[in-house]
Each structure stands twice: as C-alpha cells, then as structure tokens.
C-alpha atoms as a PDB file:
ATOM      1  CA  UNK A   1       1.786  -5.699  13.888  1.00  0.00           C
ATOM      2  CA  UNK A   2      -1.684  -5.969  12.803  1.00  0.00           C
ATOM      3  CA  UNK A   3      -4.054  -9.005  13.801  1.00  0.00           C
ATOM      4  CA  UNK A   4      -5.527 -10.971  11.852  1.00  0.00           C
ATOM      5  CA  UNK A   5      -8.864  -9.996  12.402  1.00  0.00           C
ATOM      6  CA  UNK A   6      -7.489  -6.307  11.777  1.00  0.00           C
ATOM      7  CA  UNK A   7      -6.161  -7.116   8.398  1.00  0.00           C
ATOM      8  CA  UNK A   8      -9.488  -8.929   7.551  1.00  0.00           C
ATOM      9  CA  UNK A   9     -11.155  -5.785   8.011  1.00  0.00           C
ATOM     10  CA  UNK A  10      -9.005  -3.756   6.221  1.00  0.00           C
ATOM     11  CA  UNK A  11      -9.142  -5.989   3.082  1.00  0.00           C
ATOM     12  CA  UNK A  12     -13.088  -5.862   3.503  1.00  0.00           C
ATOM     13  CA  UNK A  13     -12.422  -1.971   3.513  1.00  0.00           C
ATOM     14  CA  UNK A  14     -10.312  -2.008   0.167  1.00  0.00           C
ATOM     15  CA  UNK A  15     -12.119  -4.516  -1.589  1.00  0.00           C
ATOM     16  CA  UNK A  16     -15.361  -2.472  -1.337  1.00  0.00           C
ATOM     17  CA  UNK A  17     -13.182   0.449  -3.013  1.00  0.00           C
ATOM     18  CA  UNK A  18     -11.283  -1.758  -5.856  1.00  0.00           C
ATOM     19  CA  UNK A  19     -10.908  -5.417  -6.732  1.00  0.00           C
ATOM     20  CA  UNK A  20      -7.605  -6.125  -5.278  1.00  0.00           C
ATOM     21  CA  UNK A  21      -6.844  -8.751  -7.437  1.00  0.00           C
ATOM     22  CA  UNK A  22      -6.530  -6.573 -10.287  1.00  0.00           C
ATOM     23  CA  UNK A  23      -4.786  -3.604  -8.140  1.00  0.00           C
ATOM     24  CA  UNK A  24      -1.798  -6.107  -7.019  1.00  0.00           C
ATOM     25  CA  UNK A  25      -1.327  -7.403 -11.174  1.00  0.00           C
ATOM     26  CA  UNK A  26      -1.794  -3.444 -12.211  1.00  0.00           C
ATOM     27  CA  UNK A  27       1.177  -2.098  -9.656  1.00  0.00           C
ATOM     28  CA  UNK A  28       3.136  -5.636  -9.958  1.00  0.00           C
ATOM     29  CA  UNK A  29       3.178  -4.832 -13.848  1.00  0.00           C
ATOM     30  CA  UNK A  30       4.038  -1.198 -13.616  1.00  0.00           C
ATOM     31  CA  UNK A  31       6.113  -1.408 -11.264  1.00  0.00           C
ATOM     32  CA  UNK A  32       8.678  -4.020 -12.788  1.00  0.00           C
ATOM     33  CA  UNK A  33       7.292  -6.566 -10.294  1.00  0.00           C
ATOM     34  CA  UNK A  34       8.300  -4.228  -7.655  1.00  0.00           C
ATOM     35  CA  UNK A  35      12.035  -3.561  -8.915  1.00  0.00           C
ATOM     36  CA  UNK A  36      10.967   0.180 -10.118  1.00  0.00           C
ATOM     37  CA  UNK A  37       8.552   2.223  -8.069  1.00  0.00           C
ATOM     38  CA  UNK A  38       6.681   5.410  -9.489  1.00  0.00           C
ATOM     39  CA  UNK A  39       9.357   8.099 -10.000  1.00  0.00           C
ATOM     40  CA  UNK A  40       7.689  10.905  -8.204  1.00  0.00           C
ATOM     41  CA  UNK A  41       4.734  10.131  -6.283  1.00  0.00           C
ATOM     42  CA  UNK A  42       4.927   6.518  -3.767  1.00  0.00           C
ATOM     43  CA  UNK A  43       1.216   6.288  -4.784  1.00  0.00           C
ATOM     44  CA  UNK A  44       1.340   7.164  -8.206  1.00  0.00           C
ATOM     45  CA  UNK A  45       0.068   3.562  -9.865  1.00  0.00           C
ATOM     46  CA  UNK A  46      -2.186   3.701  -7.675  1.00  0.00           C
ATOM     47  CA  UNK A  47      -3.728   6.707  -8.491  1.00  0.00           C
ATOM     48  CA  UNK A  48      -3.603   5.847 -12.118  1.00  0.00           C
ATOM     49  CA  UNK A  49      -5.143   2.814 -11.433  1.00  0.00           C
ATOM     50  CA  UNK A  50      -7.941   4.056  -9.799  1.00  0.00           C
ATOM     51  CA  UNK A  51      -8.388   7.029 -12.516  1.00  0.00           C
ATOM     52  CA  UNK A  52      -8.946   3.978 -14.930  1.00  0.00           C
ATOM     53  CA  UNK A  53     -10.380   0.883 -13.046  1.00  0.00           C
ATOM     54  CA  UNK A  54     -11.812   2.597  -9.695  1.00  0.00           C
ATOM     55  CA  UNK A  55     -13.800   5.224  -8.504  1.00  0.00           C
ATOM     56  CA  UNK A  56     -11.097   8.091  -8.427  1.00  0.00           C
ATOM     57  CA  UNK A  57     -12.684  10.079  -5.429  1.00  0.00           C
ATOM     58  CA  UNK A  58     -12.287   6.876  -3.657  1.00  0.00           C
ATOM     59  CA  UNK A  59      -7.869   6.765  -3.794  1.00  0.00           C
ATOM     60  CA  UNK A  60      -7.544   9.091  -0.866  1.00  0.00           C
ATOM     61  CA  UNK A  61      -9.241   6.420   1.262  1.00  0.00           C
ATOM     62  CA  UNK A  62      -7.547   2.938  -0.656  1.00  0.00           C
ATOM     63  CA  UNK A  63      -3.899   5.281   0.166  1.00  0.00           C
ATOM     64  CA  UNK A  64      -5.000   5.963   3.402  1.00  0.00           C
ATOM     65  CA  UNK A  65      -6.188   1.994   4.409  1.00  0.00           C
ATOM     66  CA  UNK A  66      -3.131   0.929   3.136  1.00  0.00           C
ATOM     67  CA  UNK A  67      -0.909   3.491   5.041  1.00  0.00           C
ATOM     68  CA  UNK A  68      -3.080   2.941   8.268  1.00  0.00           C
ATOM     69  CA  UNK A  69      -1.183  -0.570   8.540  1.00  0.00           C
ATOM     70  CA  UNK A  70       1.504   0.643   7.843  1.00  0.00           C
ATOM     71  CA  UNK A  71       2.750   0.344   3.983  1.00  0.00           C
ATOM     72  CA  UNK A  72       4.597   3.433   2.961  1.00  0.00           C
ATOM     73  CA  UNK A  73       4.070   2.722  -0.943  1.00  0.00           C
ATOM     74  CA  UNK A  74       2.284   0.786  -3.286  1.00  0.00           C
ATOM     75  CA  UNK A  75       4.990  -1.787  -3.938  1.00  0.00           C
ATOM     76  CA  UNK A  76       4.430  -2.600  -0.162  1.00  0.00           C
ATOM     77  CA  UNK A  77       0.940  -2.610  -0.315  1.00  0.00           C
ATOM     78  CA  UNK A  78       1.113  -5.426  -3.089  1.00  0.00           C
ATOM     79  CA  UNK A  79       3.323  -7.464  -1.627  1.00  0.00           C
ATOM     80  CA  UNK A  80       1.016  -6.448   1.386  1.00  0.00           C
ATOM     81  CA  UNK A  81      -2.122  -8.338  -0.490  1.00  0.00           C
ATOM     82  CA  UNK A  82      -0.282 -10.731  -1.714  1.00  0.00           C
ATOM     83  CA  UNK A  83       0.963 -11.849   1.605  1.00  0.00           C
ATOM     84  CA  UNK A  84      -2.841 -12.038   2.775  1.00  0.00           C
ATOM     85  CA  UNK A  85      -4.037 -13.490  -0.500  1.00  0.00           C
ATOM     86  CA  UNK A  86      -6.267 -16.163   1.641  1.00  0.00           C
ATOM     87  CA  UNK A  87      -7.824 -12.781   3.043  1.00  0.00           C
ATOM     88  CA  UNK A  88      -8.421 -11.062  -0.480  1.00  0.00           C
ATOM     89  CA  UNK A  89     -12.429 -11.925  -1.245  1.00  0.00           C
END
C-alpha cells in the first residue's frame, strides 16, 4: 500500500503529463463508467486519450505511473484518482 506522501507524488507526476480531471471523465465515459473496459488493450482509452488531449510520447510514462502503484488497467486507475480526488491539483 502506497503512502500518502507516495501517492502525492505520483499525482504530481501524472498531472504534469495530463490533466487528470479530464483523463478520469474521458475513461469513466468510454468505459461505461467502468462496466466495459477496452476490448483488446487494458490501456487502450488511455492511449486514445492521450493521442487526442496529451502529449502521445508521454503514455508510456502516464501507463507506467499508474502501474508502478499498482493499477493493472485504466478502469483502476480512475477509480484510482478518483479515490485521491483531494490529491488531484
């Protein structure tokens, strides 16, 4: 289990690659608010979302911060963020 301090810095991490706010509404909404995750690929919202609304040669690293605490897919990671929504800047 990660501390708080060690979430803190991983949400400093993320937000510096996306605005989180907008990555947990983008995989809540295509992900029918987390009943139906991508078919193929546990990431593959993500990626899209970052193709559109990120920098895409930064997904490797959002993936990898989010699978460093241990989420194993992006439904995760929003519930994730949304679970440390005080942390979110």
């Amino acid at each position: 289990m990660s501390t708080e301090k060690e979430v803190r810095s991983t949400i400093v991490q993320l937000s510096q690659l996306c605005d989180l706010v907008a990555y947990g509404d983008y995989i809540t909404e295509h992900t029918n608010y987390g009943k139906r995750s991508h078919r193929t690929d546990n990431w593959g919202h993500t990626r899209s979302y970052m193709q559109s609304y990120g920098d895409p040669t930064d997904t490797i690293e959002v993936i990898r911060l989010f699978e460093a605490v241990g989420l194993p897919n992006e439904v995760e990671a929003a519930r994730w963020l949304l679970k440390h929504d005080k942390l979110v800047p």
